[in-house]
C-alpha atoms as a PDB file:
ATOM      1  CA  UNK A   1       2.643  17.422   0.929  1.00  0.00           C
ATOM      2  CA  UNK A   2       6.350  15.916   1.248  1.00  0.00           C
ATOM      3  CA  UNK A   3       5.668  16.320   4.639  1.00  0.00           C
ATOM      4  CA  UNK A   4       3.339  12.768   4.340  1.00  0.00           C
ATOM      5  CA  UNK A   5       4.861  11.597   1.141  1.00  0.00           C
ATOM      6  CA  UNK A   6       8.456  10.622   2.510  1.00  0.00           C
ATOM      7  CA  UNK A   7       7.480   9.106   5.359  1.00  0.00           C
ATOM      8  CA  UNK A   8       4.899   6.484   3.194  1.00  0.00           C
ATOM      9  CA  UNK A   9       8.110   6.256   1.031  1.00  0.00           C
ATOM     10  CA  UNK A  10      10.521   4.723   3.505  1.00  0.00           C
ATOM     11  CA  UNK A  11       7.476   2.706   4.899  1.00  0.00           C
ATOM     12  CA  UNK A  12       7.287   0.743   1.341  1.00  0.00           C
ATOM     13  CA  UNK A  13       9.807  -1.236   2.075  1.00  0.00           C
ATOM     14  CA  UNK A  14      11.604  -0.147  -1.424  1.00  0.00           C
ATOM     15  CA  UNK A  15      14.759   0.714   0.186  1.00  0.00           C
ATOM     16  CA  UNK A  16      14.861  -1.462   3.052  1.00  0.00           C
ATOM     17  CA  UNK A  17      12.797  -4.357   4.792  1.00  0.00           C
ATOM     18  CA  UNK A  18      10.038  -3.391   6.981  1.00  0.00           C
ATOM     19  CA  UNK A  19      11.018  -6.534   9.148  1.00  0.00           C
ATOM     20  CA  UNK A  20      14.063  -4.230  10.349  1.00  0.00           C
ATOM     21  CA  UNK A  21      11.697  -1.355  11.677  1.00  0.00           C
ATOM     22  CA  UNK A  22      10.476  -0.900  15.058  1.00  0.00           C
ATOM     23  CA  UNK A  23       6.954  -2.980  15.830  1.00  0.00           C
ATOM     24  CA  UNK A  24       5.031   0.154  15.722  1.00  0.00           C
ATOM     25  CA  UNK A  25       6.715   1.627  11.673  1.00  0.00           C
ATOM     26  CA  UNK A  26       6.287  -2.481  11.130  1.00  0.00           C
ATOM     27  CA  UNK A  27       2.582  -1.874  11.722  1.00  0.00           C
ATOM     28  CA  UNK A  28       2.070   1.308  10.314  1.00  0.00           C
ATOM     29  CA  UNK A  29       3.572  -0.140   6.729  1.00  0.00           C
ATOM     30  CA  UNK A  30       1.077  -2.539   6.859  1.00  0.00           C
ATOM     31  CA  UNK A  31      -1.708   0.072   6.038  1.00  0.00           C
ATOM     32  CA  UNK A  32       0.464   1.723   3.660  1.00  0.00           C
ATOM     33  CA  UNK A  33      -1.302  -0.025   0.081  1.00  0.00           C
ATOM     34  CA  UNK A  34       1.865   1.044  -1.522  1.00  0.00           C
ATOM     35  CA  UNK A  35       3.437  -1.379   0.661  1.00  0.00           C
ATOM     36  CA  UNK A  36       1.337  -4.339  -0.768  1.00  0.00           C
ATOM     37  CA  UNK A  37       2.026  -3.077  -4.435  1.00  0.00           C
ATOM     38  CA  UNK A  38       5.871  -3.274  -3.537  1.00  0.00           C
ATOM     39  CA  UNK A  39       5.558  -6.661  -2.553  1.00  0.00           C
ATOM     40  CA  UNK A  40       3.616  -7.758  -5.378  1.00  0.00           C
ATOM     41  CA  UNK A  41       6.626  -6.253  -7.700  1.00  0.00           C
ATOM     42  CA  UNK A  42       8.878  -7.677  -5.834  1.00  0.00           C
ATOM     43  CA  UNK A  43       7.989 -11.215  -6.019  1.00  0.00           C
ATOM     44  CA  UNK A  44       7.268 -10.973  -9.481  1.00  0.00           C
ATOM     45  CA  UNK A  45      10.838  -9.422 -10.402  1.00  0.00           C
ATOM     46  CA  UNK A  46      12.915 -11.563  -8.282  1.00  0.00           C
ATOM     47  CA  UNK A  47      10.818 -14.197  -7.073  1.00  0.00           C
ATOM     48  CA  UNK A  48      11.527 -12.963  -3.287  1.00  0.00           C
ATOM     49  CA  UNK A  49       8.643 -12.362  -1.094  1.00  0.00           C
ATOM     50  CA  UNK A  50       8.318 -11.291   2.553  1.00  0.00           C
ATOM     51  CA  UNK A  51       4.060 -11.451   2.590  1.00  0.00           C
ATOM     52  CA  UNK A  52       1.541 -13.956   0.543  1.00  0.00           C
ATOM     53  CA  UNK A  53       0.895 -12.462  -2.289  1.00  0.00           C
ATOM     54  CA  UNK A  54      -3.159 -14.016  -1.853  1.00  0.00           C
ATOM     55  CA  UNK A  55      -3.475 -11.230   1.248  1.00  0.00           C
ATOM     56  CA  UNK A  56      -1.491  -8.734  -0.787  1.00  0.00           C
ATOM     57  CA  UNK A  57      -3.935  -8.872  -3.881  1.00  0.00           C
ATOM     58  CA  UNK A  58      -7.175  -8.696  -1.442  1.00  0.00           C
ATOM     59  CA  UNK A  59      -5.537  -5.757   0.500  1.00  0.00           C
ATOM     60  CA  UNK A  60      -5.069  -4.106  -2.715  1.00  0.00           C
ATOM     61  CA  UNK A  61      -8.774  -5.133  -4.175  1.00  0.00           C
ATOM     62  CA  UNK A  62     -10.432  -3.743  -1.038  1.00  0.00           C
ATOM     63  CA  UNK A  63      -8.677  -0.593  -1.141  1.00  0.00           C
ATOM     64  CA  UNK A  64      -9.235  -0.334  -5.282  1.00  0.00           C
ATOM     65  CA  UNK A  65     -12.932  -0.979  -4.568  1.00  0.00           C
ATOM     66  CA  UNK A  66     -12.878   1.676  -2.097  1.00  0.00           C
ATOM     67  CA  UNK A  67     -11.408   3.948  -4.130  1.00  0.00           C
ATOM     68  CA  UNK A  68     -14.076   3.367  -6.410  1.00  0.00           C
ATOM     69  CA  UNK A  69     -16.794   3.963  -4.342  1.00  0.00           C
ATOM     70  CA  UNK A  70     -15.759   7.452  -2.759  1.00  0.00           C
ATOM     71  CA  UNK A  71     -15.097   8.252  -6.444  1.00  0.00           C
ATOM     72  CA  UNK A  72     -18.416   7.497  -7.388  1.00  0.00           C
ATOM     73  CA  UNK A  73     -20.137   9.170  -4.744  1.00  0.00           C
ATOM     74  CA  UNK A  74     -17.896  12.742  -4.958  1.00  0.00           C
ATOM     75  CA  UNK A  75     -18.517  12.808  -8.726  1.00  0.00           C
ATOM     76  CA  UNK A  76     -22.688  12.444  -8.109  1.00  0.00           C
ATOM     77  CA  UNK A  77     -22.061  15.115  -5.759  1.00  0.00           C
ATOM     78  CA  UNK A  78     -20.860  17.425  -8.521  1.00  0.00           C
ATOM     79  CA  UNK A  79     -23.641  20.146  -9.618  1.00  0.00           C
ATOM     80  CA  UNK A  80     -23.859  20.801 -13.342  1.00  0.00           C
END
């Protein structure tokens, strides 16, 4: 499991920016949502933001509806 966790981890942008990767990690952090979350904590800790934080909180609401919906439909899939 590491073996996809640490590689989302330095694609946050946590411990460096993302505008320093190569174009291709640069576009691979954008589907990380963790990335988006970052951002969001970021500009409300320090008031320093590299995206909008409009497209951050949409990104994030898509993927939390998402979320919701595979939820929904794996627990109706569960016999009793």
């Amino acid at each position: 499991m590491s073996f996809v966790n640490m590689p989302l981890f330095f694609l946050l942008g946590s411990l460096f920016p993302v505008s320093q990767l190569p174009e291709i990690l640069q576009k691979t952090a954008l589907v990380n949502p963790l990335y988006y979350s970052i951002e969001l904590l970021r500009r409300m800790l320090v008031d320093y933001f590299t995206i909008q934080p409009l497209p951050a909180v949409f990104v994030l609401g898509l993927l939390l509806i998402a979320a919701l919906l595979i939820g929904r439909d794996k627990f109706n899939k569960i016999e009793p």
